[in-house]
N, C-alpha and C. Protein backbone atom coordinates (compact mmCIF):
# COMPACT_ATOMS: atom_id res chain seq x y z
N UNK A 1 -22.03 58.25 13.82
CA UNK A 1 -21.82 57.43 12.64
C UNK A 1 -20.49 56.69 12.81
N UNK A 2 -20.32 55.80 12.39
CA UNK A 2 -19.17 54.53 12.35
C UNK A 2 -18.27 55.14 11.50
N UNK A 3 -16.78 55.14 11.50
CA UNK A 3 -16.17 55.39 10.86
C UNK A 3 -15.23 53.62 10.33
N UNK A 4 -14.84 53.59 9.09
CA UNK A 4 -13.95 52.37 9.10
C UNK A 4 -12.69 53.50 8.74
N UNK A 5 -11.51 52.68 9.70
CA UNK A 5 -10.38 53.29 10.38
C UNK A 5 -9.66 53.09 9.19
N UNK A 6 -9.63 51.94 8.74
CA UNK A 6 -9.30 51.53 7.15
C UNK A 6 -8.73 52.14 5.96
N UNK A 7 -10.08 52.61 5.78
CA UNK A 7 -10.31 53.72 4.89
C UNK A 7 -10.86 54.99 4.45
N UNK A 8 -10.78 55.23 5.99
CA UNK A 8 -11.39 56.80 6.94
C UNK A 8 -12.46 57.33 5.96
N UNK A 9 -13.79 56.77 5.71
CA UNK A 9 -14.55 57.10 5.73
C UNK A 9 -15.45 56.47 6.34
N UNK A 10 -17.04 57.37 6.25
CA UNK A 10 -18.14 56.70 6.89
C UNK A 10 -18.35 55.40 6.63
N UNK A 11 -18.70 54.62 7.28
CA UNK A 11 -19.23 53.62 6.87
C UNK A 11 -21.34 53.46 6.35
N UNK A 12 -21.42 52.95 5.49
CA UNK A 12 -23.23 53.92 4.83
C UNK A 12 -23.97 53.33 6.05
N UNK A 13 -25.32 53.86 5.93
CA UNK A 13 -26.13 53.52 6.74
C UNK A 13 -27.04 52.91 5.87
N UNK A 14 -27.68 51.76 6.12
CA UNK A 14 -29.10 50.99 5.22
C UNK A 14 -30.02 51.31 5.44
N UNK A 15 -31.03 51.56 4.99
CA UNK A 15 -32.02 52.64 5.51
C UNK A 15 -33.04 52.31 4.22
N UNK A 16 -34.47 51.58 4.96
CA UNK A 16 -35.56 50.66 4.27
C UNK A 16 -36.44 51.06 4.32
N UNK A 17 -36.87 51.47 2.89
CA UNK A 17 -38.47 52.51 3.23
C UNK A 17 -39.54 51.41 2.81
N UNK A 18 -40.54 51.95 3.30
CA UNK A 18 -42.11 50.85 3.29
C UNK A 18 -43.11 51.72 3.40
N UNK A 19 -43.60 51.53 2.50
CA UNK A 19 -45.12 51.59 2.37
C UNK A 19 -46.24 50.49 1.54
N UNK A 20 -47.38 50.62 1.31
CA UNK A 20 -48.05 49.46 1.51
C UNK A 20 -47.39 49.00 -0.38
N UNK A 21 -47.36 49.44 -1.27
CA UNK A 21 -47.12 48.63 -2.30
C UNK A 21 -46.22 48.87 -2.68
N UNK A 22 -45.37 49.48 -2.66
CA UNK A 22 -43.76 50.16 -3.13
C UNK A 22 -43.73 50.43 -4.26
N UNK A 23 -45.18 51.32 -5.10
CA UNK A 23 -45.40 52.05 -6.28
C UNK A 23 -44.73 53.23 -6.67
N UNK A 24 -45.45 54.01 -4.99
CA UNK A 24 -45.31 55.75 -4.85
C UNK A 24 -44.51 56.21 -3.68
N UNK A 25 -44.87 55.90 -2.25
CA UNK A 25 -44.27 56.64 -1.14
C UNK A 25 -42.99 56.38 -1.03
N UNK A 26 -42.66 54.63 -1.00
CA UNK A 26 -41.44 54.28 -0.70
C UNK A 26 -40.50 54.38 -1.87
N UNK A 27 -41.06 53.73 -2.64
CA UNK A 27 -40.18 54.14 -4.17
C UNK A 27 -39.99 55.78 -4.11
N UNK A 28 -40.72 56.94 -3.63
CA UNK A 28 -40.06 57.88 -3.73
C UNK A 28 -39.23 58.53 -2.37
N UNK A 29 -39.47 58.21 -1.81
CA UNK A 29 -38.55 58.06 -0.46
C UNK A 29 -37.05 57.60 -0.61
N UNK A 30 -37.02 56.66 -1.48
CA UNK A 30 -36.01 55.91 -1.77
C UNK A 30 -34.85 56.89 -2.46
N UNK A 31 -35.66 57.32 -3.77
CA UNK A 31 -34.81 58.00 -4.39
C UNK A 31 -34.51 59.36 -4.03
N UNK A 32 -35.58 60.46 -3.93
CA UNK A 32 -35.11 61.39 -2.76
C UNK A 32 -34.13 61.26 -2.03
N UNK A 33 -33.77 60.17 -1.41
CA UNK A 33 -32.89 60.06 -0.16
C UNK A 33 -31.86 59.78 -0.77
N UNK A 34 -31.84 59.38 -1.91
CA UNK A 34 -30.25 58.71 -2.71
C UNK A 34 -29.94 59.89 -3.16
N UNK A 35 -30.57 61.06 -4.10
CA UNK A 35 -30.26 62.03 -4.53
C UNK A 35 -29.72 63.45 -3.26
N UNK A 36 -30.43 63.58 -2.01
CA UNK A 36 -30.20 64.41 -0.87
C UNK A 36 -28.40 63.81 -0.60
N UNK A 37 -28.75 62.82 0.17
CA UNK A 37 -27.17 62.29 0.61
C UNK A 37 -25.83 62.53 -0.41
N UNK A 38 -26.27 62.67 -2.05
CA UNK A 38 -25.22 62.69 -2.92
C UNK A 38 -24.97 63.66 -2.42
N UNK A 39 -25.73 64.91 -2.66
CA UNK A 39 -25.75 66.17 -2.49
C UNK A 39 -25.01 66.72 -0.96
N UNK A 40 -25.69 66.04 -0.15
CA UNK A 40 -24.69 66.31 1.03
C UNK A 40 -23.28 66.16 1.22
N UNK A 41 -22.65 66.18 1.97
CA UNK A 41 -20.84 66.18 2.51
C UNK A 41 -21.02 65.15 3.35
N UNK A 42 -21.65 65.27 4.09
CA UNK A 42 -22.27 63.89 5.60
C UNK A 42 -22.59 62.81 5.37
N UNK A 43 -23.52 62.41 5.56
CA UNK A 43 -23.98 61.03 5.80
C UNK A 43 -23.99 59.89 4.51
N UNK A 44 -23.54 58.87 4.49
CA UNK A 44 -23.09 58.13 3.15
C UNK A 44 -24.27 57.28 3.53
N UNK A 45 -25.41 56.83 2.93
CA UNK A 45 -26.47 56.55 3.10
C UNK A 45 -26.50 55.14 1.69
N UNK A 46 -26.96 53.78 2.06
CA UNK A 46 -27.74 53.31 1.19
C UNK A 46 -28.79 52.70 1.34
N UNK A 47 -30.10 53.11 0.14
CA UNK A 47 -31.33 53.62 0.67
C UNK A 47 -31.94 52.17 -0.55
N UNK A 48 -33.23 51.06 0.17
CA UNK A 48 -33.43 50.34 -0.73
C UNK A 48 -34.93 50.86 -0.01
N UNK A 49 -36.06 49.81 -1.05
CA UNK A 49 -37.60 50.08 -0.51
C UNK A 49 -38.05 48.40 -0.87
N UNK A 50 -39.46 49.02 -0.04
CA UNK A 50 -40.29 47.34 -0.27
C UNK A 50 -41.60 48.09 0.02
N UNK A 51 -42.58 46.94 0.03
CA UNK A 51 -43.91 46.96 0.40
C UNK A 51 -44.39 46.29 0.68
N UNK A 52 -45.57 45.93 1.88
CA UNK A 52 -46.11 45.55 2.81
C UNK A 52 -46.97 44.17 1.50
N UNK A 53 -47.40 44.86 0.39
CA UNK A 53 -48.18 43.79 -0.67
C UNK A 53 -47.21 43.29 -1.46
N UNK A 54 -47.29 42.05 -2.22
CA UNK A 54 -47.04 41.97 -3.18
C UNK A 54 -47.47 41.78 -4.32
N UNK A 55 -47.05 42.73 -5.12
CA UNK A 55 -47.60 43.26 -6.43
C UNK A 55 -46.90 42.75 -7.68
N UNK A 56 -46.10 41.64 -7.36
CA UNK A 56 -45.43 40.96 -8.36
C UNK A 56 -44.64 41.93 -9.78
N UNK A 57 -44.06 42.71 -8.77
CA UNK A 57 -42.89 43.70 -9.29
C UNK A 57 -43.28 44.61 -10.47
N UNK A 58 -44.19 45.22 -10.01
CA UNK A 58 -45.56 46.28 -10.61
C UNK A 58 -44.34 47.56 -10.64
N UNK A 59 -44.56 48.28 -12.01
CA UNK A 59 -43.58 49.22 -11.92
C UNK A 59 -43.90 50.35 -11.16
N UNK A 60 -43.38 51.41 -11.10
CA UNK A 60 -43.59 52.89 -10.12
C UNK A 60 -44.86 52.90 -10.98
N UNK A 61 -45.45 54.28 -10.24
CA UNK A 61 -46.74 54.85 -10.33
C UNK A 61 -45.99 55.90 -11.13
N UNK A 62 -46.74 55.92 -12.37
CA UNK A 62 -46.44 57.02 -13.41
C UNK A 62 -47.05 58.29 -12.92
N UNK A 63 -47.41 58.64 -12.11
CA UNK A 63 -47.67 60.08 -11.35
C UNK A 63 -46.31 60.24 -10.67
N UNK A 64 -46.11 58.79 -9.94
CA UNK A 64 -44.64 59.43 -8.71
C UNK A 64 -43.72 59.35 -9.88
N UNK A 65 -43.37 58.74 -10.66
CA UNK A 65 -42.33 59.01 -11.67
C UNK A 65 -42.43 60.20 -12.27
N UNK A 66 -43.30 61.07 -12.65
CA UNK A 66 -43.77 62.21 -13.26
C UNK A 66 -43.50 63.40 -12.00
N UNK A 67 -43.41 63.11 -10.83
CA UNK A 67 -43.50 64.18 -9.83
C UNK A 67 -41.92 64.18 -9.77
N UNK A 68 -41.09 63.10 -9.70
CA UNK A 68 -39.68 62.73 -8.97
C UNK A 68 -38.77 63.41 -10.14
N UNK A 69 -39.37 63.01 -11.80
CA UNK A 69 -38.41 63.69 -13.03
C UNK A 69 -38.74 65.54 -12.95
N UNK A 70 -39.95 65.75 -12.45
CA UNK A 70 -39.80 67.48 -12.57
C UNK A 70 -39.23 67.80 -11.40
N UNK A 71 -39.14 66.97 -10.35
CA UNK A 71 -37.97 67.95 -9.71
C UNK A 71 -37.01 67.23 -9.61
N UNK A 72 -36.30 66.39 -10.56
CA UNK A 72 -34.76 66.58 -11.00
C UNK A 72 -34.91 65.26 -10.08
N UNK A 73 -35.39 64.34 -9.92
CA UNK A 73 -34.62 63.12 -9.13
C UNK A 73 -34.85 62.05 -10.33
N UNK A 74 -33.75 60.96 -10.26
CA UNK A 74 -33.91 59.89 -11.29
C UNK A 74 -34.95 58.62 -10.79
N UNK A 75 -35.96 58.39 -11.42
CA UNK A 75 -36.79 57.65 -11.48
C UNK A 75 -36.94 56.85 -12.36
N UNK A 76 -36.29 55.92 -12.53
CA UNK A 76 -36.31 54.76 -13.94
C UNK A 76 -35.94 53.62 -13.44
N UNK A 77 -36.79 52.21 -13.88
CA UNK A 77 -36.23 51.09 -13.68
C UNK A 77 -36.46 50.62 -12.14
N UNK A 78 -37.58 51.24 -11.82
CA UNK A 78 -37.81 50.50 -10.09
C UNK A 78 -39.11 49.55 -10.33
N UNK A 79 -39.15 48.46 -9.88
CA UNK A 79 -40.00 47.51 -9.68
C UNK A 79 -40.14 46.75 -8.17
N UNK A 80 -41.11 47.20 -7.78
CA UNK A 80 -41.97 47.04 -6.82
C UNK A 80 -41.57 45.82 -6.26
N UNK A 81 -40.77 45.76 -4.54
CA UNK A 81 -40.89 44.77 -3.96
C UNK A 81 -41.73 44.11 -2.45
N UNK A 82 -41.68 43.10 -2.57
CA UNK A 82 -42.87 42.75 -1.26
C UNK A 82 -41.75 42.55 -0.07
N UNK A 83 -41.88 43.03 1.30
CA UNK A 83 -40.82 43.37 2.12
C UNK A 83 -41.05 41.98 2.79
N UNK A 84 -39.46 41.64 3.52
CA UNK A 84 -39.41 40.37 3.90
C UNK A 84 -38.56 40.48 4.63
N UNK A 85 -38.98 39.59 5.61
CA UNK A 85 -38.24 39.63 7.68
C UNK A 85 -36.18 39.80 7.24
N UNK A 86 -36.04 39.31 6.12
CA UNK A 86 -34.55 39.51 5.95
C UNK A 86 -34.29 41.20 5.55
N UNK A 87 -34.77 41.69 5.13
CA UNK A 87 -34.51 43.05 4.69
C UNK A 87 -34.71 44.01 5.95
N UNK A 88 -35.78 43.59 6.51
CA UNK A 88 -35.76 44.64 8.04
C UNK A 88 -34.44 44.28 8.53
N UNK A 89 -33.90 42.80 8.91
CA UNK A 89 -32.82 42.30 9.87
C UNK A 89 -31.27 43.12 9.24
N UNK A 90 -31.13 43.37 7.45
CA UNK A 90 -30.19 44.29 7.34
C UNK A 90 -30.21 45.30 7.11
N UNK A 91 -31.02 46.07 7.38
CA UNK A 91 -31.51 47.78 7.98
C UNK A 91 -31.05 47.48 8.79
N UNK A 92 -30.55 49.30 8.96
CA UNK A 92 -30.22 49.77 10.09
C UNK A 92 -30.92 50.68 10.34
N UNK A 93 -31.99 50.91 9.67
CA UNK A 93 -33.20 51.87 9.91
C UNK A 93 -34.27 52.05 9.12
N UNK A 94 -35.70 51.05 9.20
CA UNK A 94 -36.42 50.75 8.62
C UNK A 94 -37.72 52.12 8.61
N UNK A 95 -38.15 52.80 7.85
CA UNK A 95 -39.04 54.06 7.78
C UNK A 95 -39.81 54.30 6.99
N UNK A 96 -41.28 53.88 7.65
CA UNK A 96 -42.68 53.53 6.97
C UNK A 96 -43.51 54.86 7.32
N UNK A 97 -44.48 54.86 6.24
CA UNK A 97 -45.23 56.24 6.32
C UNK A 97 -46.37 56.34 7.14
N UNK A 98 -46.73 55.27 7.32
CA UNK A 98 -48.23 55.21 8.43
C UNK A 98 -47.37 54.18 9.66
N UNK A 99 -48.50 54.72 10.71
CA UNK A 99 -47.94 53.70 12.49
C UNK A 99 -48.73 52.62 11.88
N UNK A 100 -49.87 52.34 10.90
CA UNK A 100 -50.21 50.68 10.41
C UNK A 100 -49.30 50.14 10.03
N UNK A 101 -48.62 50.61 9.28
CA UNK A 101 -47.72 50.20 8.50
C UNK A 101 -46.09 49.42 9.74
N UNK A 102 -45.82 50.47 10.68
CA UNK A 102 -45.29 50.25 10.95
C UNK A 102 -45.58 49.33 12.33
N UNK A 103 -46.30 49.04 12.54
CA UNK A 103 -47.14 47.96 13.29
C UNK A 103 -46.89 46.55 12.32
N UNK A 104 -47.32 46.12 11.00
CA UNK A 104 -46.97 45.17 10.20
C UNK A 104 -45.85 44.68 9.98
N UNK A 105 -45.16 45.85 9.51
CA UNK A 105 -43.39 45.38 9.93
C UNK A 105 -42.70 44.81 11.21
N UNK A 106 -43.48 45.29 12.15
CA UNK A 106 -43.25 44.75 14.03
C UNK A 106 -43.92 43.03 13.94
N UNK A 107 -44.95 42.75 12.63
CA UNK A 107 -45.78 41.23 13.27
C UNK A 107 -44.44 40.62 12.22
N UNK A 108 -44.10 40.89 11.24
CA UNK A 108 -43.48 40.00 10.28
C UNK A 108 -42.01 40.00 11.13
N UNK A 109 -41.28 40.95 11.96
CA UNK A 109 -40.22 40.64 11.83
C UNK A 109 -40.00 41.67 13.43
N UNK A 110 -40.45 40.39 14.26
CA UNK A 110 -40.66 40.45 15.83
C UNK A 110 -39.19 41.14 16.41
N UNK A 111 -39.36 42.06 17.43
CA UNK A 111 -38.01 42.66 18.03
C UNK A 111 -37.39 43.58 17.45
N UNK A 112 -37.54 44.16 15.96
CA UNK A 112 -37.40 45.26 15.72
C UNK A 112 -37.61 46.90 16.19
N UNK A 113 -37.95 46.70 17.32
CA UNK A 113 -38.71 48.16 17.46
C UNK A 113 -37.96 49.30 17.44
N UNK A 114 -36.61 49.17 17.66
CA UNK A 114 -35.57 49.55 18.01
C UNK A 114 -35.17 50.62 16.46
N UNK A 115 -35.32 49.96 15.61
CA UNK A 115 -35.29 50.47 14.38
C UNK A 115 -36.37 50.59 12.95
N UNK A 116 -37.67 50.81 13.45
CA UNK A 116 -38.49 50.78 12.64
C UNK A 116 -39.19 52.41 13.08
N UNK A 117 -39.02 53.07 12.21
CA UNK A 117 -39.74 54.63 13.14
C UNK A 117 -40.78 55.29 11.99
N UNK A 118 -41.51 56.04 11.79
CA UNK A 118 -42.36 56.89 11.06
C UNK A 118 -41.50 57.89 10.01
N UNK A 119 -41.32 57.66 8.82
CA UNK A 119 -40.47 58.73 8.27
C UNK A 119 -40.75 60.37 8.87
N UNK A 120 -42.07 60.63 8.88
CA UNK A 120 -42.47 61.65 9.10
C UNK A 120 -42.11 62.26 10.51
N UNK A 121 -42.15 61.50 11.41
CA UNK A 121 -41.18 61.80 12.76
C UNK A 121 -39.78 62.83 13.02
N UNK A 122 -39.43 62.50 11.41
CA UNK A 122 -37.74 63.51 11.44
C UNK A 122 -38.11 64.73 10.55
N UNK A 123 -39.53 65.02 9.95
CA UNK A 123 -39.66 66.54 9.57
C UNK A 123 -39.17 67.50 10.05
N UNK A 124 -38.66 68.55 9.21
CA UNK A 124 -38.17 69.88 9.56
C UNK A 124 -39.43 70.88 9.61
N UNK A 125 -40.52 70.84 9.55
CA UNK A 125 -41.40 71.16 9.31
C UNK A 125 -42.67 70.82 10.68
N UNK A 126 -41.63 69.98 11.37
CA UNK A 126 -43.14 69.59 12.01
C UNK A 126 -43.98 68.90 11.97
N UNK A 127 -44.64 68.15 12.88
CA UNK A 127 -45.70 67.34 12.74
C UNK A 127 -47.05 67.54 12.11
N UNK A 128 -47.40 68.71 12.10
CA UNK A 128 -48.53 69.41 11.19
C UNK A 128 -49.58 68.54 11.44
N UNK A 129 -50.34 67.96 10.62
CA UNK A 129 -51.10 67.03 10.90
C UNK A 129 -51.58 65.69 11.19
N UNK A 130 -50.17 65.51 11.93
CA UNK A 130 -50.01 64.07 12.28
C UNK A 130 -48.97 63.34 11.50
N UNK A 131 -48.32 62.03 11.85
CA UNK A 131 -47.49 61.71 11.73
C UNK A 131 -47.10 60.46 10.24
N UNK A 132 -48.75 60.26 9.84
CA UNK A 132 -48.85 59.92 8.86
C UNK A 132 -48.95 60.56 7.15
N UNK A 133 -47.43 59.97 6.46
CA UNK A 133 -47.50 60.24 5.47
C UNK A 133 -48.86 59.61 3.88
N UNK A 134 -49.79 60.10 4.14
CA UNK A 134 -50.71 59.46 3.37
C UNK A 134 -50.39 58.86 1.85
N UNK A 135 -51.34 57.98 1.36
CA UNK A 135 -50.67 57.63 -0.12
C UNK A 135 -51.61 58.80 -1.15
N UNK A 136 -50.55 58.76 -2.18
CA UNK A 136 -51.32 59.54 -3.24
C UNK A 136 -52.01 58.74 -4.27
N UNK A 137 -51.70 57.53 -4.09
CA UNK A 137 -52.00 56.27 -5.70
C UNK A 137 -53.52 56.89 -5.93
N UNK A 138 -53.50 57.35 -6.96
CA UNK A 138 -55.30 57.49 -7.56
C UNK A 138 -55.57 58.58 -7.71
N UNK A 139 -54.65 59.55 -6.92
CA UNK A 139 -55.43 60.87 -6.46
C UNK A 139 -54.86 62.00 -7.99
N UNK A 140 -55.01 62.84 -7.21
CA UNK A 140 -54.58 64.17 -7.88
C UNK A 140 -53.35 64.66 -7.97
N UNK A 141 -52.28 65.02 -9.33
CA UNK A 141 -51.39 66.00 -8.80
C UNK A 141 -50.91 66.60 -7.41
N UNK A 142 -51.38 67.23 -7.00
CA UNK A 142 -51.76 67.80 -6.11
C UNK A 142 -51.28 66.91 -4.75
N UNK A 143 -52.06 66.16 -4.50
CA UNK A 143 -52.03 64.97 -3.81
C UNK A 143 -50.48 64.42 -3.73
N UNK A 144 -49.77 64.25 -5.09
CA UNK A 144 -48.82 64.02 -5.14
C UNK A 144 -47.27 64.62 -5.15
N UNK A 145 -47.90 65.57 -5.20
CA UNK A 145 -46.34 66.83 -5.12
C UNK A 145 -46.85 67.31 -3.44
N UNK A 146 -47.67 66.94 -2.49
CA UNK A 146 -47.94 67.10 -0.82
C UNK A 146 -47.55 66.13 -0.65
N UNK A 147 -47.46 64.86 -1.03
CA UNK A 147 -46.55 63.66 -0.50
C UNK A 147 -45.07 64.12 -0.55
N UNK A 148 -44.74 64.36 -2.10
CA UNK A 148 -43.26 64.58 -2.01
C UNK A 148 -42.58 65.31 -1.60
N UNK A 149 -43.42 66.78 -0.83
CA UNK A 149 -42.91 67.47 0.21
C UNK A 149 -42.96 66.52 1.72
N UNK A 150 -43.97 65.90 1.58
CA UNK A 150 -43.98 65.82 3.68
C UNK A 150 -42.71 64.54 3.14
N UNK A 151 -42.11 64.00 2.13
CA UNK A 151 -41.30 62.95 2.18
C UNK A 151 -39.45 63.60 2.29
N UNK A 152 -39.71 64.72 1.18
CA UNK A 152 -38.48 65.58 0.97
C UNK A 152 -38.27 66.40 2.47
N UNK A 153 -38.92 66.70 2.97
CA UNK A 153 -38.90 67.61 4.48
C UNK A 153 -38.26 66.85 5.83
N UNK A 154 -38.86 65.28 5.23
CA UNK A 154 -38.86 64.16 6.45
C UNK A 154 -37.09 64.02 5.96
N UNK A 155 -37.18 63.85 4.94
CA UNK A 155 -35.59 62.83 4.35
C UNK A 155 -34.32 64.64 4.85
N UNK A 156 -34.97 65.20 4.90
CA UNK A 156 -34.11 66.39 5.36
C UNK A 156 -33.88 66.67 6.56
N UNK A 157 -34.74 66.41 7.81
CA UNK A 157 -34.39 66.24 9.02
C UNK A 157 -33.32 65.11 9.31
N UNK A 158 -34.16 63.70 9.17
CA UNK A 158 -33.48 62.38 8.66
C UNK A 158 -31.84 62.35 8.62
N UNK A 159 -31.35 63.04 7.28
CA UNK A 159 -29.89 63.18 7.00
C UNK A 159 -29.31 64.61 7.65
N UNK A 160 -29.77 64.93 8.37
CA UNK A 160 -29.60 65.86 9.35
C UNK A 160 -29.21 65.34 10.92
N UNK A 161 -29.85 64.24 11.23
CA UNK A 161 -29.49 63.40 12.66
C UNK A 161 -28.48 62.27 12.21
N UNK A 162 -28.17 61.79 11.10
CA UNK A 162 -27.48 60.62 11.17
C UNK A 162 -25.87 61.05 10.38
């Protein structure tokens, strides 16, 4: 990690989550990761999201808002953005939940490869059943508190390497 000599601390890392509508995965990726890093001593992290659609700034998915407030993360006031070749270029580490996904981000914003990786890649947990974090939009409870583990597990390896 970079230090500025300045003012001897870290300097943050930008760090751009994606998934296809930026309702549920990335919107909760996002905040997870803002709430972990507080919590940590290490890594000074700032964490924005987007999505592959645009949904003309469609609010969170009242399931992922409902999953993120019972376990204590702040979820209010996010509206859904459509990701754009400038937001990959100021990442410094762009982290999408499916390899589709992260294939799309590679056509919109060519030469990235370097920094576009699978959130699920930095699990503490393991690859388990592959490397894709699935969406929950529609599904079940259920469905949705197994996302916010394989996301909370990933964001814990994650701020563990950087």
């Amino acid at each position: 990690m970079e230090v500025d000599l300045v003012k001897a601390q870290p300097v943050a890392k930008k760090i751009l989550f994606v998934c296809s509508g930026n309702l549920c995965r990335s919107f909760m990726a996002e905040r997870i990761c803002r709430k972990l890093s507080r919590q940590a001593d290490g890594p000074h992290v700032q964490t924005s999201s987007a999505g592959l659609l645009d949904l003309g700034g469609a609010g969170a998915d009242p399931n992922a808002v409902a999953i993120l407030r019972e376990k204590g993360v702040e979820a209010s006031r996010h509206r859904s953005r459509v990701l754009t070749p400038e937001m990959v270029a100021e990442a410094d580490l762009v982290l999408v939940m499916e390899e589709a996904q992260r294939d799309e981000v590679l056509k919109r914003k060519p030469g990235a490869d370097d920094k576009v990786r699978l959130l699920k890649s930095f699990s503490v947990q393991g690859s388990g059943a592959g490397l894709d974090i699935r969406d929950p939009y529609g599904m079940t409870p259920y469905h949705y508190r197994t996302c916010f583990a394989e996301i909370y597990f990933s964001l814990e390896g994650l701020l563990r390497c950087i």
